[in-house]
Protein backbone atom coordinates (compact mmCIF):
# COMPACT_ATOMS: atom_id res chain seq x y z
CA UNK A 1 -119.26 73.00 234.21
CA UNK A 2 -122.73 72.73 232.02
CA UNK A 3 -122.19 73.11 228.22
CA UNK A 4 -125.80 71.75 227.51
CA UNK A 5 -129.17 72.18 228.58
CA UNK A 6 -130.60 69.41 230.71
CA UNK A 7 -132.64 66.94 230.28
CA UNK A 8 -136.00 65.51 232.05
CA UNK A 9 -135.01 64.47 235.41
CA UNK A 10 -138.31 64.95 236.82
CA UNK A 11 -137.66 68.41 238.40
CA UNK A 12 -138.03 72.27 236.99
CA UNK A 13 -134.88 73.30 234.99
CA UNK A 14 -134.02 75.75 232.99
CA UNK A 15 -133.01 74.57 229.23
CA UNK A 16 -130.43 76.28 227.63
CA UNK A 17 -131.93 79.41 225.60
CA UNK A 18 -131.28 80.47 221.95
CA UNK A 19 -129.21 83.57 223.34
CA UNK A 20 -127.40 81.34 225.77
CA UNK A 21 -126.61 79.10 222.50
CA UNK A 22 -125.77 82.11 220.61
CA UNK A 23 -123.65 83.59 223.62
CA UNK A 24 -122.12 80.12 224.36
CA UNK A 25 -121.09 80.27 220.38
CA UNK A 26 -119.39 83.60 220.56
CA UNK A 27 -117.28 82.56 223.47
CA UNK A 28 -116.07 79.78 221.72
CA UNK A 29 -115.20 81.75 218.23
CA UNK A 30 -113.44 84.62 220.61
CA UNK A 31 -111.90 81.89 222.28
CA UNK A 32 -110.69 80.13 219.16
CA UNK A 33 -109.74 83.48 217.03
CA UNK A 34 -107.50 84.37 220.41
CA UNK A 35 -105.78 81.31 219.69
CA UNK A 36 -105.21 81.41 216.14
CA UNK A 37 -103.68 84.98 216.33
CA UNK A 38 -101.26 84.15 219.16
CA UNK A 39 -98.27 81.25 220.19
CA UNK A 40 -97.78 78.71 222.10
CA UNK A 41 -96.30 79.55 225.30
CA UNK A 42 -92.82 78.56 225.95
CA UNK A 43 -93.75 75.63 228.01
CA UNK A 44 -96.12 74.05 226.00
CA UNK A 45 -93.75 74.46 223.19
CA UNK A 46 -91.43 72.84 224.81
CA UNK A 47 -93.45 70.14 226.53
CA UNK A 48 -94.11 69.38 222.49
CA UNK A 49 -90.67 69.04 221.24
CA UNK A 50 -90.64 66.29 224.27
CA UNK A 51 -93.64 64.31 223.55
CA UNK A 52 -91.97 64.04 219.73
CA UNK A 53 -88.62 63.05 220.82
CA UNK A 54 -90.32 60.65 222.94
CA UNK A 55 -92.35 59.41 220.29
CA UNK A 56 -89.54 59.10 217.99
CA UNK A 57 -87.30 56.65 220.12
CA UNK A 58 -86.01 58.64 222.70
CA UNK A 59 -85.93 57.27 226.37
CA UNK A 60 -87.21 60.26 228.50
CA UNK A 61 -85.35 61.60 231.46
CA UNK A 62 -82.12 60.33 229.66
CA UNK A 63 -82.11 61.03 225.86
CA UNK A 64 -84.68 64.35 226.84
CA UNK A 65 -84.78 66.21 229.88
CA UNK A 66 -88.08 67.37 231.94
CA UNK A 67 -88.62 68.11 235.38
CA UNK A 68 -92.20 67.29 235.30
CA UNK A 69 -93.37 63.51 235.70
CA UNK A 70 -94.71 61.82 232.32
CA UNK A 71 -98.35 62.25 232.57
CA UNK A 72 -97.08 66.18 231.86
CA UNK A 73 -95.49 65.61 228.34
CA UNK A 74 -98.10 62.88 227.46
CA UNK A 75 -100.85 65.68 227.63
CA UNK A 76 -99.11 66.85 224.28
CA UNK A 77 -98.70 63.19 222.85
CA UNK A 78 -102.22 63.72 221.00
CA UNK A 79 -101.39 66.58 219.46
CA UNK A 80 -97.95 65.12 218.48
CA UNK A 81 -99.48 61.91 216.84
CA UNK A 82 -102.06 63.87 214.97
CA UNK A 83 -99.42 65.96 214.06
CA UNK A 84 -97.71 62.99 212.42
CA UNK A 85 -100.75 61.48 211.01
CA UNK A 86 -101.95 65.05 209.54
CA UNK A 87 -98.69 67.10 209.07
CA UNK A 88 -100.51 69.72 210.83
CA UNK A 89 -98.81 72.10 213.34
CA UNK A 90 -99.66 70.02 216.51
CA UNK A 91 -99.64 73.63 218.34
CA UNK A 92 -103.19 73.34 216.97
CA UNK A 93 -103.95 70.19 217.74
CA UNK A 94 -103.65 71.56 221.41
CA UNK A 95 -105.95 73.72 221.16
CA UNK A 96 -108.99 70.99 219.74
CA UNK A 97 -107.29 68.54 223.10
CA UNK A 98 -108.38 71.59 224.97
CA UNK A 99 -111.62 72.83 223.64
CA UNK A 100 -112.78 68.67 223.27
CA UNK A 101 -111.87 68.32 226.95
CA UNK A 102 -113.66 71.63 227.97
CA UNK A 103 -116.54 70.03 226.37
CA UNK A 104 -116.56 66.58 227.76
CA UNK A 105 -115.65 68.05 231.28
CA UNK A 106 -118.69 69.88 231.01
CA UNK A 107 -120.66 67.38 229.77
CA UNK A 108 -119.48 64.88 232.93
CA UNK A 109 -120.28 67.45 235.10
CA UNK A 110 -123.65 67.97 233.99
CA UNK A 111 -124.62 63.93 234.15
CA UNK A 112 -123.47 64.20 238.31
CA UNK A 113 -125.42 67.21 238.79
CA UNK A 114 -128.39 65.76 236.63
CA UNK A 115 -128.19 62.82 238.95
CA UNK A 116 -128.04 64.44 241.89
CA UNK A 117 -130.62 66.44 240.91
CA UNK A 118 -128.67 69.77 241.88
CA UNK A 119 -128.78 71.39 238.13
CA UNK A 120 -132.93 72.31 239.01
CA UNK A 121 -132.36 75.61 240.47
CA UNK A 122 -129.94 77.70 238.39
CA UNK A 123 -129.77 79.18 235.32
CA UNK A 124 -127.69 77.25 233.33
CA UNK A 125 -127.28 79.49 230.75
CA UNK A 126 -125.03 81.76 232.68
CA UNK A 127 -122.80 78.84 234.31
CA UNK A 128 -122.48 77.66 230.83
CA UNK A 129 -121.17 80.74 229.29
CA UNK A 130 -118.86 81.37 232.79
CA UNK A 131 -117.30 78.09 232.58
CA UNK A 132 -116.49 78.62 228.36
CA UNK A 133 -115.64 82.70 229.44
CA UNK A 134 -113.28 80.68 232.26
CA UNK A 135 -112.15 77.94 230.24
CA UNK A 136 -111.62 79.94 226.73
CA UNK A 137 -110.60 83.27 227.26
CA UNK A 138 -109.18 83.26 230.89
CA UNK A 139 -106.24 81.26 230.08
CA UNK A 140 -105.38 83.66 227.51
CA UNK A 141 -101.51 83.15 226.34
CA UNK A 142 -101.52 80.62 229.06
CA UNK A 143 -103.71 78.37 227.06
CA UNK A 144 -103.35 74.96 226.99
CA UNK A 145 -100.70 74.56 229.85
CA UNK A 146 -100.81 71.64 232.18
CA UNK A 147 -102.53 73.53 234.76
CA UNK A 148 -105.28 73.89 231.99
CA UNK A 149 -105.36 71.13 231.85
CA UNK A 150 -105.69 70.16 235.52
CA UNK A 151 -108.27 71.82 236.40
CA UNK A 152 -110.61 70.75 233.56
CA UNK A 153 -109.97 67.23 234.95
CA UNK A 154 -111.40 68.13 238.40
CA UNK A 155 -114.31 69.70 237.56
CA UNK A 156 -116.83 66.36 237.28
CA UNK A 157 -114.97 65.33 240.86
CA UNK A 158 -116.07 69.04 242.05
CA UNK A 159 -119.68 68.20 241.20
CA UNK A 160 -119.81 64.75 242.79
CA UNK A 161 -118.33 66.22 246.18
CA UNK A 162 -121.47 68.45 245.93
CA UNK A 163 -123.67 65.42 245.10
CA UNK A 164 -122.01 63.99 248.23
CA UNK A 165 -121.85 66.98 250.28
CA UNK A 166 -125.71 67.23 249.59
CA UNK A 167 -126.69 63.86 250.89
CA UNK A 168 -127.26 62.85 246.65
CA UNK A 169 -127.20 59.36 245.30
CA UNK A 170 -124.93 58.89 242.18
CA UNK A 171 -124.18 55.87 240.45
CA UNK A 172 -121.00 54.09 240.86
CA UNK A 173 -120.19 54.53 237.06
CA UNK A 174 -120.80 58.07 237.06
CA UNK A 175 -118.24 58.77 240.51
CA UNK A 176 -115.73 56.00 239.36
CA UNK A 177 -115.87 58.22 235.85
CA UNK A 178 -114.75 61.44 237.97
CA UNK A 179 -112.63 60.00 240.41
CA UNK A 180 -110.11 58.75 237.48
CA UNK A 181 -110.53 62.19 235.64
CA UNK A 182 -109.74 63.74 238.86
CA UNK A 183 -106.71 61.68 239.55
CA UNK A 184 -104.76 63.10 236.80
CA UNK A 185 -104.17 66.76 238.46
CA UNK A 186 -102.22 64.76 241.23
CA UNK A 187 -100.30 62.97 238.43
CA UNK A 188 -99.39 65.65 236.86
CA UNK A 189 -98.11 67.03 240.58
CA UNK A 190 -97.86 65.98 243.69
CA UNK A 191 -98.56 69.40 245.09
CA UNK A 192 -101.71 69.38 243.45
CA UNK A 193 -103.39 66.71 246.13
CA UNK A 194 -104.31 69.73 247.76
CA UNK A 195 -107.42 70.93 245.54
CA UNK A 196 -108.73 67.57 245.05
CA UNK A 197 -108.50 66.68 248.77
CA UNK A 198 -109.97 69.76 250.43
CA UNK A 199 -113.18 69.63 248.43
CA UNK A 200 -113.03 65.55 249.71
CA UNK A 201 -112.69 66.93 253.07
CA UNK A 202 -115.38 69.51 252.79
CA UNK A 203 -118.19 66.66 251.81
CA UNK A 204 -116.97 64.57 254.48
CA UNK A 205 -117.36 67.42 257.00
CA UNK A 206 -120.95 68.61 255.66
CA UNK A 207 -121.79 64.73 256.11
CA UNK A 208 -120.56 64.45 258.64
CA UNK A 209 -119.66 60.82 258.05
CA UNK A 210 -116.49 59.16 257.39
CA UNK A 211 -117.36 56.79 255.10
CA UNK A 212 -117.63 59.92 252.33
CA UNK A 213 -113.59 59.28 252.19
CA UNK A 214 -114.30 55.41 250.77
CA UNK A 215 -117.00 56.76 248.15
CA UNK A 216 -116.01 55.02 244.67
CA UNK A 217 -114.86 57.99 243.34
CA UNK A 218 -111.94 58.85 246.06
CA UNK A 219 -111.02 54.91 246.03
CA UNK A 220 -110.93 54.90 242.26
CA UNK A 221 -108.56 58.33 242.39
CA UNK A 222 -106.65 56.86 245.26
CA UNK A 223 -106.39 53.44 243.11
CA UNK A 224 -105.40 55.61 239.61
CA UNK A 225 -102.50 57.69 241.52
CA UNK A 226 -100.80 54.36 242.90
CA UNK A 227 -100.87 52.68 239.71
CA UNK A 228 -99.50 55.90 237.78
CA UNK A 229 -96.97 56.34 240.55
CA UNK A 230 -96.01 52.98 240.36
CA UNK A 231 -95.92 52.68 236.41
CA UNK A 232 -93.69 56.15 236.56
CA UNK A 233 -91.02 53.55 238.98
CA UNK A 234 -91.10 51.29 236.57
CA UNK A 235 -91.36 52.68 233.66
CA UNK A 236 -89.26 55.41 233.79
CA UNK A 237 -86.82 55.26 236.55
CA UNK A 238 -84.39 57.72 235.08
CA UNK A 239 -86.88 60.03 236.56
CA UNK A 240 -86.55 59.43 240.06
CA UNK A 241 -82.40 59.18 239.50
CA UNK A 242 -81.55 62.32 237.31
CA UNK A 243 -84.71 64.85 237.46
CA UNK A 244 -85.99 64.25 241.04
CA UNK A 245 -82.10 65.34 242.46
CA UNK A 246 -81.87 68.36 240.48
CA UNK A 247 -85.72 69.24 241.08
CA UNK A 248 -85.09 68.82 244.73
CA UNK A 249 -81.65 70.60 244.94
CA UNK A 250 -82.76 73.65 242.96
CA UNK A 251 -86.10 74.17 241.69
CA UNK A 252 -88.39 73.19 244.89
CA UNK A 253 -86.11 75.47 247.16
CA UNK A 254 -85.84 78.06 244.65
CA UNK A 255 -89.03 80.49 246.20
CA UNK A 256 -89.48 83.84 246.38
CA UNK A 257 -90.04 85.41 250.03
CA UNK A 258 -93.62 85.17 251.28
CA UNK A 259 -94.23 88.53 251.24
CA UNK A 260 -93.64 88.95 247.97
CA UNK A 261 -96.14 86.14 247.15
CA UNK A 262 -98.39 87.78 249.03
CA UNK A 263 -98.39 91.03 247.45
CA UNK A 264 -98.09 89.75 243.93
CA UNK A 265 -101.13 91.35 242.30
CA UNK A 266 -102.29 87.88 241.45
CA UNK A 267 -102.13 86.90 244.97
CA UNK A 268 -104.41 89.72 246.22
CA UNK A 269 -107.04 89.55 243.63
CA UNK A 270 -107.33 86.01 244.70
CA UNK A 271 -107.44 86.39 248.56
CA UNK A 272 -109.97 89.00 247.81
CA UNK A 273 -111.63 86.47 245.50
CA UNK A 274 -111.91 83.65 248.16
CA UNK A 275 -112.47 85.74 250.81
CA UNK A 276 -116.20 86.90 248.97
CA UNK A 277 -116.76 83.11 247.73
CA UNK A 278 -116.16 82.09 251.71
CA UNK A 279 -118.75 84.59 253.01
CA UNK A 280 -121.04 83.45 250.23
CA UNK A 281 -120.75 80.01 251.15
CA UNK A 282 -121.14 80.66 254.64
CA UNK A 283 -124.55 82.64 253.95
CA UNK A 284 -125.76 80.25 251.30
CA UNK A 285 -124.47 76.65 252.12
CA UNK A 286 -124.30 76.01 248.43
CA UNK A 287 -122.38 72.63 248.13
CA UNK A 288 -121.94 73.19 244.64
CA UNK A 289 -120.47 76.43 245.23
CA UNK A 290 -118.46 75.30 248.49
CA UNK A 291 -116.93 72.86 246.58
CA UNK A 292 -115.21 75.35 243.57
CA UNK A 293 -114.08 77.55 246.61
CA UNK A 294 -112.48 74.61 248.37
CA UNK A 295 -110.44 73.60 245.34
CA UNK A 296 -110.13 77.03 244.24
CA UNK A 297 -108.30 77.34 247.96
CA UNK A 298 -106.07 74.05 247.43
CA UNK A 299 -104.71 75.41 244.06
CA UNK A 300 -103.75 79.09 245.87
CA UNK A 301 -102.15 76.84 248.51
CA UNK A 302 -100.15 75.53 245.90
CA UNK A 303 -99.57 78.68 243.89
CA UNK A 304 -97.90 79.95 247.50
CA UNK A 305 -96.10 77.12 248.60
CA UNK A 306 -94.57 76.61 244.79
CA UNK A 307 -93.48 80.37 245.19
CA UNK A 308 -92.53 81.01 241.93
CA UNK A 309 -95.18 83.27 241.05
CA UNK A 310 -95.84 82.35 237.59
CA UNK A 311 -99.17 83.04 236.57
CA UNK A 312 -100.15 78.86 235.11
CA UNK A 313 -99.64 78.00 238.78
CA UNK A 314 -102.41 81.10 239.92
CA UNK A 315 -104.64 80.59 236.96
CA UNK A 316 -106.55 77.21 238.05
CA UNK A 317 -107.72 78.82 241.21
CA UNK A 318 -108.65 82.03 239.22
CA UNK A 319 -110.67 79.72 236.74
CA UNK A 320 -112.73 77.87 239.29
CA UNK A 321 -113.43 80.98 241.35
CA UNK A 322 -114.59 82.49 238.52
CA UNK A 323 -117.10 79.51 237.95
CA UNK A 324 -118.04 79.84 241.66
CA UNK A 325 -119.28 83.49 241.29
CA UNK A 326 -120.80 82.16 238.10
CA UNK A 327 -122.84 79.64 239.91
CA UNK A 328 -123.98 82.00 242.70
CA UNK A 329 -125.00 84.41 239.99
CA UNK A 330 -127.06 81.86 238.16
CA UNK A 331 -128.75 80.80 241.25
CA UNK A 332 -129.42 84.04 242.68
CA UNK A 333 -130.90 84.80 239.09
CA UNK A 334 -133.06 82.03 239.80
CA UNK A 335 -134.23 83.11 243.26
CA UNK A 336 -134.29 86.91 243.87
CA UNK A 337 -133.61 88.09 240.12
CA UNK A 338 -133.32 91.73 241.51
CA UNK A 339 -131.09 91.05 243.99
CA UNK A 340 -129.37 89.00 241.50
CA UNK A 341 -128.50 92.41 238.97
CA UNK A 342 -126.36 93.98 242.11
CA UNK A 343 -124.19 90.67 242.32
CA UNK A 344 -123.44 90.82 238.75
CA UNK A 345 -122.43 94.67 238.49
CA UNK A 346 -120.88 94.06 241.67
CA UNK A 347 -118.76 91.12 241.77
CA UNK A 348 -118.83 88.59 239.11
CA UNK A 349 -118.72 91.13 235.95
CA UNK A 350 -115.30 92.88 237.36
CA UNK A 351 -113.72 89.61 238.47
CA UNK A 352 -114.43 87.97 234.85
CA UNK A 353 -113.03 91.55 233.70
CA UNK A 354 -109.61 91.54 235.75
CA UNK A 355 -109.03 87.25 235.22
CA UNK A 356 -107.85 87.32 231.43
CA UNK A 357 -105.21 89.79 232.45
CA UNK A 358 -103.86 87.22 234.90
CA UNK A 359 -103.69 85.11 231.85
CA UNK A 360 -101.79 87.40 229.80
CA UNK A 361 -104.48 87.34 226.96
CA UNK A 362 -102.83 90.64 225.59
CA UNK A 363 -99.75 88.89 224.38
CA UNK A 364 -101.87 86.79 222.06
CA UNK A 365 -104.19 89.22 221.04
CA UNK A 366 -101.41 91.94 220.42
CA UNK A 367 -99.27 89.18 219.11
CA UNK A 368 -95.97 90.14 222.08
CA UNK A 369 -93.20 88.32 221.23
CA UNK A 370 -90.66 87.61 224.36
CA UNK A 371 -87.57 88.27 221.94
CA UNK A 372 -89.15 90.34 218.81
CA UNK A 373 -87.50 89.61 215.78
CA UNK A 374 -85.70 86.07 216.87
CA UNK A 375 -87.21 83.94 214.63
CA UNK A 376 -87.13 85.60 211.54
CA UNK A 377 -83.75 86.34 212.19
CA UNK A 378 -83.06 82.86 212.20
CA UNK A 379 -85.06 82.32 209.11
CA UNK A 380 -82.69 85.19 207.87
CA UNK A 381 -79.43 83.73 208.38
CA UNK A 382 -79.86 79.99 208.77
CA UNK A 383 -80.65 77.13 206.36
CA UNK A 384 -84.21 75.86 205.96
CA UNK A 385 -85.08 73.47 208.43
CA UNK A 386 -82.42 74.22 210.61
CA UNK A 387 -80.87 72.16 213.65
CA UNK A 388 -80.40 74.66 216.58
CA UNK A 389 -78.78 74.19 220.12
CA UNK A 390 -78.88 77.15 222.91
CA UNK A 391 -76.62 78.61 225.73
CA UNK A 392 -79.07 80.26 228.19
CA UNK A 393 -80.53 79.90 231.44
CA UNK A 394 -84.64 80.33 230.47
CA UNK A 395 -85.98 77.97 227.52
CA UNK A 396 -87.71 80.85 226.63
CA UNK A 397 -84.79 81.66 224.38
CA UNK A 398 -85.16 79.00 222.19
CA UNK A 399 -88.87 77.92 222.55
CA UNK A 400 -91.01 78.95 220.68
CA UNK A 401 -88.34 79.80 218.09
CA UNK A 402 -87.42 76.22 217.20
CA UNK A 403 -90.46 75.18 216.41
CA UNK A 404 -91.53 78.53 214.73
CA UNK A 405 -88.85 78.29 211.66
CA UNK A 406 -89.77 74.42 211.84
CA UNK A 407 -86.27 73.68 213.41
CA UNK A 408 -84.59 70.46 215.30
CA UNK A 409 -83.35 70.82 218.43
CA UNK A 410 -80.16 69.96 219.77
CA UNK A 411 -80.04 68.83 222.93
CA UNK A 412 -81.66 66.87 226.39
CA UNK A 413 -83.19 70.02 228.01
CA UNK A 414 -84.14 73.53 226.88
CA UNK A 415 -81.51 75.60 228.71
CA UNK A 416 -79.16 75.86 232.02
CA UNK A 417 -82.27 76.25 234.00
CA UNK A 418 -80.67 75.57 236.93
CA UNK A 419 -78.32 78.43 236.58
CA UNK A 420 -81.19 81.10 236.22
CA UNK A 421 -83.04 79.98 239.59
CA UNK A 422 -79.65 78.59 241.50
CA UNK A 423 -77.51 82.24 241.21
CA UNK A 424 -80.64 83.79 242.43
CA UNK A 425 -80.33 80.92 245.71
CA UNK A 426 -76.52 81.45 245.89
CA UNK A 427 -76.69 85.58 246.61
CA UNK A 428 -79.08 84.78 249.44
CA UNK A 429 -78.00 84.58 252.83
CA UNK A 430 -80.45 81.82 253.74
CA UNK A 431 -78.92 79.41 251.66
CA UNK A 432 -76.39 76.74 253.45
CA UNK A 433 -73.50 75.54 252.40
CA UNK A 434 -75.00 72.08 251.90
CA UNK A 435 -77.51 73.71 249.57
CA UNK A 436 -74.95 75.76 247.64
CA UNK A 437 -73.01 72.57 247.10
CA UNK A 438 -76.01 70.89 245.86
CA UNK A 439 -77.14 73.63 243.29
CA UNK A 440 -73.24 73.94 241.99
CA UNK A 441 -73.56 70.02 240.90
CA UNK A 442 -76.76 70.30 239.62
CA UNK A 443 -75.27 74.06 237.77
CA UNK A 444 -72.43 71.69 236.42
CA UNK A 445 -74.23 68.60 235.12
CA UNK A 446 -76.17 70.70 233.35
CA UNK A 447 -73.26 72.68 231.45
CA UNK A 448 -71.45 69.58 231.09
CA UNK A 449 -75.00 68.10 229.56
CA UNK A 450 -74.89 71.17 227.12
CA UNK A 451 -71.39 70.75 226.26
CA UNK A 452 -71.62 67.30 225.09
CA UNK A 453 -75.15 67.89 222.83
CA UNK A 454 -73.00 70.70 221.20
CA UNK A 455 -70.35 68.81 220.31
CA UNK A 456 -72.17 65.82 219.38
CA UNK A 457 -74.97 67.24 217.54
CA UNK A 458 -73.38 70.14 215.72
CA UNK A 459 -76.24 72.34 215.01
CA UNK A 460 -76.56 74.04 212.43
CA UNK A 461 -77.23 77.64 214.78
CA UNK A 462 -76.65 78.38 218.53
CA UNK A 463 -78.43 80.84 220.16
CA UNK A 464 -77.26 82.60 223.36
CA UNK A 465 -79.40 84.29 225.44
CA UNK A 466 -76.75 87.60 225.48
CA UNK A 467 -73.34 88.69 225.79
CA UNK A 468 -72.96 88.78 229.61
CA UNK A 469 -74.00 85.24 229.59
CA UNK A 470 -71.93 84.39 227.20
CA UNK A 471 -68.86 85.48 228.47
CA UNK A 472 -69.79 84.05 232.11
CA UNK A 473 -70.25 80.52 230.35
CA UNK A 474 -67.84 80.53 228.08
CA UNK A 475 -65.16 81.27 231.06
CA UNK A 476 -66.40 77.99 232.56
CA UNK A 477 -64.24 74.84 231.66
CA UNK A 478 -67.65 72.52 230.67
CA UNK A 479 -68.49 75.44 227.53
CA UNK A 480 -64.59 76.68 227.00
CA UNK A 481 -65.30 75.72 223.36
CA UNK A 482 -68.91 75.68 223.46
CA UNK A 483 -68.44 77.99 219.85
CA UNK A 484 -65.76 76.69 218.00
CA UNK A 485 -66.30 76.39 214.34
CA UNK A 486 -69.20 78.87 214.72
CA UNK A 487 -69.48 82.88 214.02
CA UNK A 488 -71.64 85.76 215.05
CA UNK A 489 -74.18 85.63 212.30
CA UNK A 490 -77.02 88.21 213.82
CA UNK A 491 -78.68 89.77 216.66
CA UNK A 492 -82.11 90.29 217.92
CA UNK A 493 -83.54 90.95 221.02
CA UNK A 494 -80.01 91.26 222.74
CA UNK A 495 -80.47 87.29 221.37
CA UNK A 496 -76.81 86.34 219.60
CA UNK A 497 -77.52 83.93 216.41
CA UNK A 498 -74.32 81.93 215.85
CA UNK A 499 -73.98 80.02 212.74
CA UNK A 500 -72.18 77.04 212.07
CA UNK A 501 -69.06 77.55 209.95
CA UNK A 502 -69.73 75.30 207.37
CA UNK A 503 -73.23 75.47 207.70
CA UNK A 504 -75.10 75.89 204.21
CA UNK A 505 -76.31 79.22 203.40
CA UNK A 506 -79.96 79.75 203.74
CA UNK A 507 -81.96 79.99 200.01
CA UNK A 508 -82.58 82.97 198.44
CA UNK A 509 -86.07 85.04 198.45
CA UNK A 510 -87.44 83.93 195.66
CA UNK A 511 -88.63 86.63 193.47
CA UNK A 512 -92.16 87.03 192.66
CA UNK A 513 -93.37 86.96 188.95
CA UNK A 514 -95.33 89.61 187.54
C-alpha cells in the first residue's frame, strides 16, 4: 500500500524510519535475489511467447492461441518490446513491470489515503514492509502472473473505498486515477468483478448512500471495462468465435467438487484468514481494513467458483489479507503498543510465515524444475536455436523449455489442453451427453490444430509429454503421422525428445584452452 513516508497534511504521522528504510530495502533485495535464482512459471512463459508472436505479425486468437482475453498477454508486451529494444531476456523485464508497478501502486495508494487524511494513525513503517513482504516474496514462483498483477491494480481503488467508506473528500483526479487502475483486474477476467465490487458495495453500505455507486472512480471503471470490452469485439473477434467456445465447453465446466475446494489447504488457511480479518473489522470498523477483507473475500469467491485450485487464482486474496493484518498491526502499534506485541506473535507473524508456501517460493529458491533435465537435454541433442513443437496435454511440457534453450515454437497453442481437463469431465457421471459432445469437438480441433502446425512448421524437435500419451494420440486419425520423418533422440523426465530426421546436428562442446 505505502512505500514512502508521508508528507505534511496537517495531521500527526509517522515518517518512515531509517530501519523501516533499511527493512523496506532488504525485502526488496530478498525479493529480487528470489527472482534471479528461479524461472518463470509456465504461464508467464507462455503468456511471453504470445505477446512476441503478436508483436511480430501474428493475428491473436487465429495465428496464436490463448484462452485469456488480450489485456492478459499485453501485461507481457513491455517486457517483450524491451526485450527487442535491449536483447535482454524479457523474463526479466517482468520482474522490473512488477517491482515498478508495486511501487507506483503504493505510491497511488498513499496520495488517497494522504487525502483522505486516513494515513495519520498507523505506523507506516510496518504496512510498508507488509505490502513489499506481500507483494515480493509471497508470490514466490508465482511471481509475476496475471493475478499479480491484478491485485496490484486494485489496491489505490481499495484505499479510495476507505476514503469513501469514511465520509473523506478526494479529488476527482486522484479517484478517476484508481478507478481506471482498478478496471484492469475485470479486464483481465470477468470473474474478477467480484473483488472490485464488494469493496464498492461495502462503502456504499457504511454510507449509507447510493450515490457512493456514481463516485468518479466506479463511473470511470465502469466507463474503462465497456470500452476494453468493446475494443476486444472489435478488435479481436476471433476471440469471441474460436476461444470463448472451447473456454465455455471445457475449461469453465472443468471444476473440481466443492468439497475438495474446500479442504484444499489453501482454502482453509484462507477461511481461517477472513474469518479473523471479519471479527477484526467488526470490533474495529476500520474502513481501510474492511475494505482489503472485502476484496480479499471477492477474490476467494473467485478462487471457489473457478475450481481449479491452482494456487495464482488463491494468491490475490492471500496477498491482500496479508496487508489487512498488516494494517491492523500498524494501527494497533499506534494505539495500545502492548496489546499490539500479542497480535503480531499471534496472528500476523504466522500468516506472513505460512503465505510464501502458498506461493511455492521453494521451487525458486531450491531451483525445482517440473521435468529435471528437459532442457539441457534438448540443448544435448538438438541444434542451436532450435524450432520445437509438442504433443501433450499441459504446456508445462514445453514452457519454460522453449524459451530456456532460446527455441521457436511451433505452433497456435501450448498443448491439447483440452484433453488434460476434458478426460477428467468425460469419466464423471455428471457430465451429459451434450457436454461430452461439446468437449470431443473442442478435444478434436485441437489435435487437428496440432496436426497441421506439425506438418507445416517442421520443427526441428517434438517433445511428448510420455509414452502412454503418445500411443493414445498417435492411435487418433488427426496425429496418425504426427512423427514421421522424426526419431527418438532422448529422454528426461519420462519427457520423449524427438528429433527431426534431417535436422542438423547440434555443435560440438567446444574445448577449453589451457
Amino acid at each position: 500500500m505505502n512505500l514512502l513516508a508521508s508528507g505534511n497534511t496537517g495531521t500527526v504521522t509517522f515518517p518512515l524510519s531509517r530501519f523501516g528504510a533499511l527493512l523496506a530495502l532488504s525485502i526488496i533485495v530478498l525479493g529480487v535475489a528470489i527472482q534471479a535464482t528461479g524461472q518463470q512459471i509456465y504461464d508467464n512463459s507462455y503468456l511471453i511467447t504470445v505477446a512476441e508472436k503478436v508483436l511480430d505479425g501474428a493475428t491473436p486468437y487465429v495465428d496464436v492461441a490463448e484462452v485469456n482475453l488480450p489485456a492478459t498477454w499485453l501485461l507481457y508486451m513491455p517486457a517483450v518490446i524491451l526485450h527487442k529494444w535491449s536483447g535482454l531476456r524479457a523474463e526479466a523485464f517482468v520482474v522490473v513491470e512488477i517491482l515498478a508497478l508495486t511501487f507506483a501502486s503504493g505510491l497511488a495508494t498513499m496520495r488517497v489515503l494522504r487525502e483522505a487524511h486516513l494515513d495519520h494513525d498507523i505506523d507506516l513503517n510496518v504496512v510498508n514492509a507488509v505490502a513489499l513482504f506481500a507483494s515480493l516474496i509471497v508470490w514466490g514462483a508465482n511471481f509475476g502472473q496475471r493475478e499479480h498483477f491484478a491485485v496490484l491494480c486494485l489496491l489505490p481503488m481499495l484505499a479510495v473505498c476507505a476514503a469513501r467508506a469514511a465520509g473523506a473528500r478526494l479529488s476527482a483526479r486522484t479517484a478517476i486515477l484508481a478507478g481506471v487502475l482498478a478496471a484492469v483486474v475485470v479486464c483481465l477476467k470477468p470473474f474478477y468483478a467480484l473483488p472490485l465490487g464488494l469493496p464498492i458495495l461495502a462503502s456504499i453500505l457504511i454510507r449509507r448512500s447510493p450515490r457512493t455507486a456514481f463516485a468518479p472512480e466506479n463511473c470511470a471503471a465502469a466507463l474503462t471495462t465497456l470500452v476494453y470490452y468493446v475494443a476486444v469485439a472489435k478488435l479481436t473477434p476471433a476471440y469471441f468465435t474460436i476461444e470463448m467456445p472451447q473456454l465455455v465447453s471445457v475449461y469453465i465446466v472443468g471444476r473440481y467438487p466443492l468439497a475438495v475446494i474446500l479442504t484444499h489447504p489453501m482454502a482453509l488457511y484462507l477461511i481461517a484468514a477472513l474469518s479473523v480479518l471479519a471479527y477484526l473489522c467488526w470490533r474495529g470498523r476500520d474502513t481501510r481494513a474492511i475494505m482489503l477483507t472485502a476484496s480479499a473475500a471477492g477474490f476467494f469467491l473467485t478462487y471457489v467458483v473457478q475450481g481449479k485450485m491452482s494456487f495464482n487464482h488463491g494468491l490475490p486474496a492471500i496477498h491482500l489479507a496479508l496487508v489487512a493484518f498488516g494494517v491492523e498491526y500498524a494501527r494497533r502499534r499506534m494505539a495500545n503498543p502492548e496489546n499490539a506485541g500479542a497480535f503480531l506473535r499471534l496472528v500476523l507473524t504466522p500468516a506472513a510465515a505460512i503465505a510464501p508456501i502458498f506461493g511455492m517460493i521453494h521451487v525458486d529458491i531450491l531451483q525445482i524444475d517440473t521435468y529435471p533435465g528437459l532442457y539441457q537435454a534438448v540443448e544435448r541433442v538438438a541444434p542451436a536455436h532450435p524450432s520445437i513443437g509438442a504433443i501433450a496435454q499441459t504446456g508445462m511440457v514445453a514452457f519454460p523449455t522453449v524459451r530456456r534453450v532460446n527455441g521457436r515454437w511451433v505452433g497456435r497453442a501450448c498443448s491439447i489442453w483440452a484433453a488434460e481437463i476434458g478426460f477428467y469431465m468425460l469419466g464423471l457421471a455428471s457430465t451429459t451427453p451434450d457436454q461430452k459432445q461439446r468437449i470431443k469437438d473442442v478435444i478434436h480441433t485441437q489435435r487437428a490444430w496440432l496436426a497441421e502446425d506439425l506438418a507445416q512448421g517442421k520443427p526441428d524437435v517434438i517433445l511428448v509429454e510420455d509414452a502412454e500419451l503418445r500411443a493414445r494420440e498417435l492411435a487418433t486419425s488427426e496425429l496418425a503421422h504426427a512423427l514421421d520423418g522424426y526419431r527418438h533422440a532422448a529422454d528426461a523426465s519420462g519427457v520423449e525428445i524427438w528429433l527431426r530426421a534431417d535436422a542438423a546436428a547440434p555443435e560440438p562442446a567446444k574445448n577449453p584452452q589451457i
